[in-house]
Protein backbone atom coordinates (compact mmCIF):
# COMPACT_ATOMS: atom_id res chain seq x y z
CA UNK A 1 -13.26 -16.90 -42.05
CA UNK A 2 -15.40 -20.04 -41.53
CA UNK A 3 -17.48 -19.66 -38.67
CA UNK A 4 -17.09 -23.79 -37.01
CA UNK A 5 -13.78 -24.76 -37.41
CA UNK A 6 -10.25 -23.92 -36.65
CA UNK A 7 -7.40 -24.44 -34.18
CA UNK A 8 -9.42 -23.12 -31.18
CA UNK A 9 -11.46 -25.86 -29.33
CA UNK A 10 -12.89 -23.89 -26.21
CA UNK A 11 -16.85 -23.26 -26.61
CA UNK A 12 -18.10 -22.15 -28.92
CA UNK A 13 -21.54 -21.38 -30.29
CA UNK A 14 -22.43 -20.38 -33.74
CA UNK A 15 -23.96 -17.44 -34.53
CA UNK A 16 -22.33 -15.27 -32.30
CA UNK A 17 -18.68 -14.86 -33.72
CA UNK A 18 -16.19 -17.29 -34.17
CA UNK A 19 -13.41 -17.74 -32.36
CA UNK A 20 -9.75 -16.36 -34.13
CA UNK A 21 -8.18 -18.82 -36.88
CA UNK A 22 -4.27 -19.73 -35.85
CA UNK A 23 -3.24 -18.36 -39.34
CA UNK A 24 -4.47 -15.21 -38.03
CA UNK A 25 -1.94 -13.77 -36.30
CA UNK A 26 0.96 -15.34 -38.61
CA UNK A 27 -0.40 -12.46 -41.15
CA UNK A 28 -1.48 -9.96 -39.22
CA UNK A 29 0.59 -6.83 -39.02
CA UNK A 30 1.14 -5.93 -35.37
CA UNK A 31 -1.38 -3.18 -33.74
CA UNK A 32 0.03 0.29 -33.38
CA UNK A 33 -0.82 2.59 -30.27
CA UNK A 34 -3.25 5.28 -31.55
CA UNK A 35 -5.86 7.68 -30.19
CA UNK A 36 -9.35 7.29 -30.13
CA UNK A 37 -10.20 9.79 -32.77
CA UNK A 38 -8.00 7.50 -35.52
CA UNK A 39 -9.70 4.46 -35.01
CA UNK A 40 -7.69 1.35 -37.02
CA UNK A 41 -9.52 -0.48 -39.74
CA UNK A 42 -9.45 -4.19 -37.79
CA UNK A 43 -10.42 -2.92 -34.76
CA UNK A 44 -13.40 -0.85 -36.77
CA UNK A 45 -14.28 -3.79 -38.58
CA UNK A 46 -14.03 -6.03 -35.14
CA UNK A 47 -16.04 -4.12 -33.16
CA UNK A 48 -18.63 -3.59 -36.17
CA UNK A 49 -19.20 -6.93 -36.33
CA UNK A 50 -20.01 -7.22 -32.30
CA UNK A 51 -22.75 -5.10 -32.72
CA UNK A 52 -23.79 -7.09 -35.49
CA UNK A 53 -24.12 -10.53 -34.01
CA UNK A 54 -24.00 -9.34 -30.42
CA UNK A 55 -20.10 -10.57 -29.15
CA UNK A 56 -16.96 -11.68 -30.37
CA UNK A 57 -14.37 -14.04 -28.73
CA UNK A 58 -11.83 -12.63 -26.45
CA UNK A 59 -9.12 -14.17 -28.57
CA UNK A 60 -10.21 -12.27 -31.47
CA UNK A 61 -9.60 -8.91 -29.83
CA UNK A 62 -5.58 -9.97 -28.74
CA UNK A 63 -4.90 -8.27 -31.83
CA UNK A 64 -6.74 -4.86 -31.61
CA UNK A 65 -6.25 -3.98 -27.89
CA UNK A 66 -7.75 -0.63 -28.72
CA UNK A 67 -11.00 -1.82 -28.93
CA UNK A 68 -10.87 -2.78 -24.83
CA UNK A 69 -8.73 0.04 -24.01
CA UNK A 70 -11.74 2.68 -25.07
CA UNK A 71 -14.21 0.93 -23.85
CA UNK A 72 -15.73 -0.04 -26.92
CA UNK A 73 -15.89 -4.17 -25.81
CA UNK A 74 -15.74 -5.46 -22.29
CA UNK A 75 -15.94 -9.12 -21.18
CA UNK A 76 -19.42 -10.45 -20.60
CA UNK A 77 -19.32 -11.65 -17.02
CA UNK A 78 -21.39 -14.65 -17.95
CA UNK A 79 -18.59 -16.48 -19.67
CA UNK A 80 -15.41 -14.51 -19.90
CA UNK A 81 -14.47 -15.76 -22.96
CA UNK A 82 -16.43 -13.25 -24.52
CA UNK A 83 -16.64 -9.63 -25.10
CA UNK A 84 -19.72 -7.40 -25.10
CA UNK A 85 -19.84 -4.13 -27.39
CA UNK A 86 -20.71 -1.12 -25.57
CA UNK A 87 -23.74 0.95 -27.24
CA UNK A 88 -21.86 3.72 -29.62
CA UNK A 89 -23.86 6.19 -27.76
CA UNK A 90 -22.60 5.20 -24.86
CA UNK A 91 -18.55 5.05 -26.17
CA UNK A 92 -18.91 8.49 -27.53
CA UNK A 93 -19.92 9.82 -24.44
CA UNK A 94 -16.99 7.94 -22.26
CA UNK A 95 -14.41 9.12 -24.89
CA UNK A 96 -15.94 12.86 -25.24
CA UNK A 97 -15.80 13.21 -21.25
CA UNK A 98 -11.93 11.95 -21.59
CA UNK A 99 -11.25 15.16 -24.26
CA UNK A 100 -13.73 17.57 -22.14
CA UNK A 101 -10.84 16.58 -19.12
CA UNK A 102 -7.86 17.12 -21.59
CA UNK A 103 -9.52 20.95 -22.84
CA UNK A 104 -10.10 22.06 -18.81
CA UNK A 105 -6.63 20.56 -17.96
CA UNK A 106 -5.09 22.83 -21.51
CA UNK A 107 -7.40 26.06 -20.03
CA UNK A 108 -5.85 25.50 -16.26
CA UNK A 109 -2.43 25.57 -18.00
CA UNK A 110 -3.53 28.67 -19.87
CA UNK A 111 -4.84 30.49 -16.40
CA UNK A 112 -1.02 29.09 -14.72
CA UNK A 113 0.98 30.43 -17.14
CA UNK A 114 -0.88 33.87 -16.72
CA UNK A 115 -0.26 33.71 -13.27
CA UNK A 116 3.32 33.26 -13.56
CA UNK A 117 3.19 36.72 -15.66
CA UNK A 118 1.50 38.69 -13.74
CA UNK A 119 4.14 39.90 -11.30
CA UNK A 120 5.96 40.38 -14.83
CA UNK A 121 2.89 42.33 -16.29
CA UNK A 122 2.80 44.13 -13.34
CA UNK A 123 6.07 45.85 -12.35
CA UNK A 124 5.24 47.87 -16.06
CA UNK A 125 8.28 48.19 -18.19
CA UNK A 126 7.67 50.43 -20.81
CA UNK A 127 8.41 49.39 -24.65
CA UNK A 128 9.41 51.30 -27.87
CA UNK A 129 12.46 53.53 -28.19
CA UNK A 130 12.48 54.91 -25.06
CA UNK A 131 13.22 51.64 -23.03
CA UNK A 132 16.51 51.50 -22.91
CA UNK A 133 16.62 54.30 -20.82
CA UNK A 134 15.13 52.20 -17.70
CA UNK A 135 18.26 49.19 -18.32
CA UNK A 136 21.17 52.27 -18.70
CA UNK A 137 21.96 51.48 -22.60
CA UNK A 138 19.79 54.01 -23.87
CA UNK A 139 19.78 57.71 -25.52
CA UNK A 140 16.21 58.29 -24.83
CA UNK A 141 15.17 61.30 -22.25
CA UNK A 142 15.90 59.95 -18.81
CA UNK A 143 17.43 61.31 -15.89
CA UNK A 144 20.27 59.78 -14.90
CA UNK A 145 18.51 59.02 -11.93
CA UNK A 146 16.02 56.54 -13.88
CA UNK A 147 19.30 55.35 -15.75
CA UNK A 148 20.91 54.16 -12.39
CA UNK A 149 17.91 52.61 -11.20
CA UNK A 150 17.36 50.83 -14.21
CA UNK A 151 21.19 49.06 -14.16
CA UNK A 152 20.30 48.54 -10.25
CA UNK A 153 17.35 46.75 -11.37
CA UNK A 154 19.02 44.55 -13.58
CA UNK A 155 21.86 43.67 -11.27
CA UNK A 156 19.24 42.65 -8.17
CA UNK A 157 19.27 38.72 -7.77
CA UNK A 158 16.28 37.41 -9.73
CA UNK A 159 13.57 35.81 -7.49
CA UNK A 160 11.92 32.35 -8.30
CA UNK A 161 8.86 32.16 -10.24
CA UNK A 162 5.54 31.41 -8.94
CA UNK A 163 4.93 28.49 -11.40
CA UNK A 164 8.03 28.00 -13.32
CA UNK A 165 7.00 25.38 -16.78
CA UNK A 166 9.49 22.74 -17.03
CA UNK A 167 10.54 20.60 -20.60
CA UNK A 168 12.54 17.63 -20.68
CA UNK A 169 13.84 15.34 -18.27
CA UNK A 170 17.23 16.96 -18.15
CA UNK A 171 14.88 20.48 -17.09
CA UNK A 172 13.11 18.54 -14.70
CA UNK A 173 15.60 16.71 -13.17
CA UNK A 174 17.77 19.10 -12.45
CA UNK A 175 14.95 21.73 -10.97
CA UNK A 176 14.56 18.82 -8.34
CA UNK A 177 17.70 18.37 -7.54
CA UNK A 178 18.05 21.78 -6.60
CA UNK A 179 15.06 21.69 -4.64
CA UNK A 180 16.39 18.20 -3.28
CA UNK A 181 19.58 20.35 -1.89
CA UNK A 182 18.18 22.83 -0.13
CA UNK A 183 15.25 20.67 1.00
CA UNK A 184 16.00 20.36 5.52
CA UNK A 185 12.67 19.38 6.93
CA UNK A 186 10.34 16.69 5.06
CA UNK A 187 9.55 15.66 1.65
CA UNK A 188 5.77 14.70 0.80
CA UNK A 189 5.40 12.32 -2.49
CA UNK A 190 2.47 10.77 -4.08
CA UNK A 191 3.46 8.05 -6.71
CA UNK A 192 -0.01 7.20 -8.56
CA UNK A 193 0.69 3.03 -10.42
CA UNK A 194 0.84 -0.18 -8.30
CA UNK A 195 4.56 -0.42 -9.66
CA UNK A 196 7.39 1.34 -9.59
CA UNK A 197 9.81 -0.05 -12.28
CA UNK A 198 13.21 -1.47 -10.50
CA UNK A 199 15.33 0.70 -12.93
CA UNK A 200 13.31 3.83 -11.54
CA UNK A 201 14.53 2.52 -7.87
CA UNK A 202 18.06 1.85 -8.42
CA UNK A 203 18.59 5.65 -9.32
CA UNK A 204 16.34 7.04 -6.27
CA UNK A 205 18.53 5.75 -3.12
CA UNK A 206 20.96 8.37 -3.59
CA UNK A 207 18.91 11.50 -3.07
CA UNK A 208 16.46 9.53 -1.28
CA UNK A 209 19.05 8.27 1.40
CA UNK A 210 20.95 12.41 1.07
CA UNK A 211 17.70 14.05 2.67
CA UNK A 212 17.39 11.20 4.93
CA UNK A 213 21.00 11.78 6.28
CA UNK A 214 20.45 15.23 7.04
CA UNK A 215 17.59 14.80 9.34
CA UNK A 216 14.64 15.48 6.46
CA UNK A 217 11.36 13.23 6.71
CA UNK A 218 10.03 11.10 3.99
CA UNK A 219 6.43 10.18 3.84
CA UNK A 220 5.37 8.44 0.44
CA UNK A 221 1.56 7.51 -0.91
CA UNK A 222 1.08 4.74 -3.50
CA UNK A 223 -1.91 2.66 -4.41
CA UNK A 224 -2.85 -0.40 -2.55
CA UNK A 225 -1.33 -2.64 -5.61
CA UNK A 226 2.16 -1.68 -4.48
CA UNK A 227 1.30 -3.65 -1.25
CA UNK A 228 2.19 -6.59 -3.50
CA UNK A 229 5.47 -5.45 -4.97
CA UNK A 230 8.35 -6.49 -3.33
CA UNK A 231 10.52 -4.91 -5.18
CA UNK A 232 9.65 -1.75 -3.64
CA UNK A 233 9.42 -2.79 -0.36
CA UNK A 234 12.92 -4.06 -0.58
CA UNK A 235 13.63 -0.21 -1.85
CA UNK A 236 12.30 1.65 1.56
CA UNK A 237 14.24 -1.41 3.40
CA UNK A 238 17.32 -0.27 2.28
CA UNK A 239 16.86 3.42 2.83
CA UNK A 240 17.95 4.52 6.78
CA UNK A 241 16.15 7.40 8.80
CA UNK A 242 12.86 8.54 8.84
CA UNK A 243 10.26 7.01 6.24
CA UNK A 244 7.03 6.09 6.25
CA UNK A 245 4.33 4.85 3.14
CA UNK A 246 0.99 4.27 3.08
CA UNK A 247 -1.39 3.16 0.83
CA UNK A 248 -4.67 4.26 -0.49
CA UNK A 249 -6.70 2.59 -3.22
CA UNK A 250 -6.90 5.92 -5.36
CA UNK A 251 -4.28 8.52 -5.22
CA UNK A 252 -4.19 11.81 -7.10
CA UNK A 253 -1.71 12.21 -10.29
CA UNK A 254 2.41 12.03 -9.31
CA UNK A 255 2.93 14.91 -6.48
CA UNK A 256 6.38 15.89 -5.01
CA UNK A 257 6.76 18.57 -2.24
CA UNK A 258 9.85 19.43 -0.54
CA UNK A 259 9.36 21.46 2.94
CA UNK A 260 5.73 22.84 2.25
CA UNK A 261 7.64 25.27 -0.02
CA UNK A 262 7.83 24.17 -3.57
CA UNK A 263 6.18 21.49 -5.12
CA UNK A 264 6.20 19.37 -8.57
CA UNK A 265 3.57 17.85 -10.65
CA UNK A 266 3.21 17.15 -13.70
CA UNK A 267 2.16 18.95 -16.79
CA UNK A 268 1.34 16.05 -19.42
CA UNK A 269 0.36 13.27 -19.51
CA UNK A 270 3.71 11.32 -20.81
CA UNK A 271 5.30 13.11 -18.05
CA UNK A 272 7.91 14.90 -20.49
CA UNK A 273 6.86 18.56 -18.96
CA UNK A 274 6.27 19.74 -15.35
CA UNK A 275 5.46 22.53 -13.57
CA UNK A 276 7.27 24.00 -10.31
CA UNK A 277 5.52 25.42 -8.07
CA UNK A 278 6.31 27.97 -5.03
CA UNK A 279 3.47 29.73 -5.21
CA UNK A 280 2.79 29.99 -0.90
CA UNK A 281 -1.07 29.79 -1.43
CA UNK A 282 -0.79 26.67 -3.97
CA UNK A 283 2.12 24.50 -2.19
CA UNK A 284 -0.59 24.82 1.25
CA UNK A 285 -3.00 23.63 -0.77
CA UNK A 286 -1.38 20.82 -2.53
CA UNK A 287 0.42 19.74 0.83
CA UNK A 288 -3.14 20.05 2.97
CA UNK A 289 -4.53 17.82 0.38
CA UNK A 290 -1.65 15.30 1.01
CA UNK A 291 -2.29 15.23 4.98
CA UNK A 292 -5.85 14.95 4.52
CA UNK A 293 -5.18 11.30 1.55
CA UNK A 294 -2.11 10.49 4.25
CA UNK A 295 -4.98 9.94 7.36
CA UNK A 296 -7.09 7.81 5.43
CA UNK A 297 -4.12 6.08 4.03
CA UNK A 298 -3.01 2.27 5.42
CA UNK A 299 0.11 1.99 6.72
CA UNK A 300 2.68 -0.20 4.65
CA UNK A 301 6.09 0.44 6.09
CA UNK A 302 7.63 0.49 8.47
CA UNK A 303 4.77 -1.14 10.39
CA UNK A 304 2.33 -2.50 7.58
CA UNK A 305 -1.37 -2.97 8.60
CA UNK A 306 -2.95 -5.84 8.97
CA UNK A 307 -5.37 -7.15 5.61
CA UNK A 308 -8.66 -6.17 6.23
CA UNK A 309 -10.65 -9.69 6.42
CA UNK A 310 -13.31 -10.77 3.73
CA UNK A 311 -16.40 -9.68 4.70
CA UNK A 312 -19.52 -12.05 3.04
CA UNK A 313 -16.68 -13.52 0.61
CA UNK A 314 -16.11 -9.53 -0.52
CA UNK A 315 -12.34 -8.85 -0.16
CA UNK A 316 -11.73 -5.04 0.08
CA UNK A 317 -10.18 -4.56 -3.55
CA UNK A 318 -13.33 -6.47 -4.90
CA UNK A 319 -15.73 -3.29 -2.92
CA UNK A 320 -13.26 -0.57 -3.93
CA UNK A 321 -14.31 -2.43 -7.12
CA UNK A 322 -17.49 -2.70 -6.94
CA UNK A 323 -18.17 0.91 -5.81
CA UNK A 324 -16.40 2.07 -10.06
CA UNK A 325 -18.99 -0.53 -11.59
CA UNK A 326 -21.66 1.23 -9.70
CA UNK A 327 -20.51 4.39 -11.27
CA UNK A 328 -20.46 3.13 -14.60
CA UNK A 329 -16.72 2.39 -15.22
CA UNK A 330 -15.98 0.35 -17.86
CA UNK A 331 -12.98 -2.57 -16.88
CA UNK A 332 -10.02 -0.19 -18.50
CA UNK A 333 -10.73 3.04 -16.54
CA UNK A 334 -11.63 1.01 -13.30
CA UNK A 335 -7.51 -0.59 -14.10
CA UNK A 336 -6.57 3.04 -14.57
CA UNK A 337 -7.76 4.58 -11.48
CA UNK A 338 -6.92 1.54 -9.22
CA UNK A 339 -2.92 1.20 -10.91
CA UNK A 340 -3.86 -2.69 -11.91
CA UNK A 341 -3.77 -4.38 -15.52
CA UNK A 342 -7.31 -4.80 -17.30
CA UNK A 343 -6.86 -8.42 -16.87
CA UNK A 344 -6.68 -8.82 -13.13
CA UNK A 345 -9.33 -6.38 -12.68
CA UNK A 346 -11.68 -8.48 -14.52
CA UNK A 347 -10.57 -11.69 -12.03
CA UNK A 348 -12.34 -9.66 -9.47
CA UNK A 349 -15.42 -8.59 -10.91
CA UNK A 350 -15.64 -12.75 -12.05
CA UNK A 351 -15.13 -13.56 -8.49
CA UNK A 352 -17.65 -10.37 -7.18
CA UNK A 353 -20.06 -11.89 -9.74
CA UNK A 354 -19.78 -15.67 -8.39
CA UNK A 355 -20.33 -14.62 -4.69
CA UNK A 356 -23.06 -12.28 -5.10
CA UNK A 357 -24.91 -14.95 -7.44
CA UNK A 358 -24.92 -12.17 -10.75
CA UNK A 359 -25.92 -13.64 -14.14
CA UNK A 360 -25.50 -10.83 -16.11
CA UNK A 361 -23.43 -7.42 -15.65
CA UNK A 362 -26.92 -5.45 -15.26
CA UNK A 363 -28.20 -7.51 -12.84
CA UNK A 364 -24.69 -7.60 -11.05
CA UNK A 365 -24.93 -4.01 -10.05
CA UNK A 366 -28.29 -4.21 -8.68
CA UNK A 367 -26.76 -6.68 -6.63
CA UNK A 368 -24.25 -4.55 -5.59
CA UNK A 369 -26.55 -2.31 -4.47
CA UNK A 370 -29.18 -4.40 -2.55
CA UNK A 371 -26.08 -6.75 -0.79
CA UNK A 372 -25.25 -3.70 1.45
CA UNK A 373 -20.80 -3.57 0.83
CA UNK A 374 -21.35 -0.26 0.03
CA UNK A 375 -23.20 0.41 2.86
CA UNK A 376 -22.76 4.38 4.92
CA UNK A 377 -19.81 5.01 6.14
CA UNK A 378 -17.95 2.63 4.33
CA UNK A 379 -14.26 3.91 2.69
CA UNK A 380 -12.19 3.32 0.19
């Protein structure tokens, strides 16, 4: 690829990777999602030859959006028409944490799905020839006593599961219906993303606006970026009876609990299994931890809050921002815990950078840290 010329005609200096040539992406085959552990052979090659010669163009990473979404480049806050390489060190640390998370989250499933046996394990139905004396089919030694209680036993109504594993949309939908129907006091739901699609909303009204016609309570957390999407807005307008939503800047993963009795989250993360819950002990704790998000929450309907003003040309994203550079996010995870796109999260740290006079993204931190916006006290 020569290294001065071509299509492009933003600056450019030589030496340090040239910007993409428009023939490029004519023959290109388009990037495929993959995990970080199969790593594609342009986006190897790309991010090879940042460490080489230090950066490569933003342009030239359009086409292996990999290399951004691990963490392996990141813009260089000097001139965001570049991108930085992270230090391999560094990457393979980031990434290992993210499989460390996925192993603890496997093992918690592993401890769940004991728990939902034990009552099971516990009530000690014997096995071998014998045991079809206890269910009244069998020719085994038993009094007829043991017989009877055995066909009782298998005639009583079967109680719910403590954590019941559910697969498939069809499994999961209709285990909340279910709870929807016999759901008379409140519903508690946190929806993690700044965005709930409008195909998602047309469906909801009808349950929603069922519970809300028999008297039930609706309270709903999102993250602050939903503040901006009308669409949902419009969606609460529409509903009639008691609702409220708030807004945080960090909620935990999707969380729905009907009457502080059974509750649903999910069990992957492409939200194709979940587990209900009615464990008594674990529904507190899950709706506790919702009251205690819901007080530091801001109000956004019926009666939305007023913006909180600039403070020192700092909005309040741009310190919620500021406080996941300090702890060494890179620009996709800080996007991933706030429910924004890469892109607009790099806007802010541009326009954090500009008003604290940063040069550099090391020296922007330490800026962060001596201006005082994440001063004692201060919240999310």
């Amino acid at each position: 690829m020569p290294r001065d010329t071509g299509p492009y005609r933003g600056p450019y200096r030589p030496g340090t990777g040239a910007p993409p040539d428009a023939t490029a992406d004519a023959t290109t085959a388009p990037h495929r999602p993959h995990r970080a552990d199969e790593p594609c052979a342009p986006g190897s090659a790309l991010y090879v030859r940042a460490l080489r010669e230090g950066r490569v163009h933003s342009r030239e990473a359009e086409t292996v959006p990999c290399l951004v979404d691990f963490g392996l480049l990141h813009p260089d806050v000097d001139d965001m028409q570049w991108l930085l390489p992270s230090k391999p060190a560094n990457a393979l640390r980031r990434l290992l944490r993210g499989i460390e998370e996925e192993v603890t989250h496997e093992r918690q499933r592993e401890e769940e799905l004991a728990a939902a046996f034990q009552p099971l394990l516990a009530m000690g139905f014997p096995s071998g020839p014998g045991a079809g004396v206890l269910a009244g089919t069998g020719t085994g030694t038993g009094t007829g006593a043991e017989a009877g209680a055995g066909a009782a036993s298998t005639s009583a109504p079967a109680t719910p599961s403590a954590i019941t594993p559910l697969k498939g949309l069809p499994h999961i939908t209709a285990a909340m219906d279910q709870a929807v129907s016999h759901c008379t006091r409140e519903v508690l739901t946190i929806q993690p993303g700044g965005f709930r699609p409008i195909s998602d909303l047309g469906a909801a009204p009808p349950r929603e606006q069922s519970l809300l016609s028999r008297g039930c309570r609706m309270r709903t957390l999102y993250q602050h970026t939903t503040r901006h999407a009308f669409p949902v807005i419009a969606h609460f307008e529409r509903l009639e009876g008691d609702v409220e939503v708030r807004t945080l800047s960090e909620v935990t993963e999707q969380l729905v609990v009907f009457d502080r009795t059974v509750a649903f989250v999910p069990a992957d993360r492409d939200f194709g299994e979940a587990l209900e819950i009615r464990a008594p002990a674990l529904v507190g704790y899950l709706a506790t931890l919702f009251d205690r998000l819901w007080q530091l929450a801001t109000p956004l309907f019926p009666h939305p809050a007023a913006p909180q003003p600039a403070e020192n040309g700092v909005t309040a994203r741009q310190r919620t921002i500021a406080e996941l550079l300090v702890e060494g996010l890179t620009d996709a995870d800080i996007a991933e815990r706030l429910g924004m796109n890469v892109r607009t999260v790099r806007v802010h740290i541009a326009k954090l950078a500009r008003n604290l006079g940063s040069t550099s993204r090391t020296q922007l931190g330490f800026l962060i840290g001596r201006s005082g916006i994440l001063g004692p006290g201060q919240t999310r």
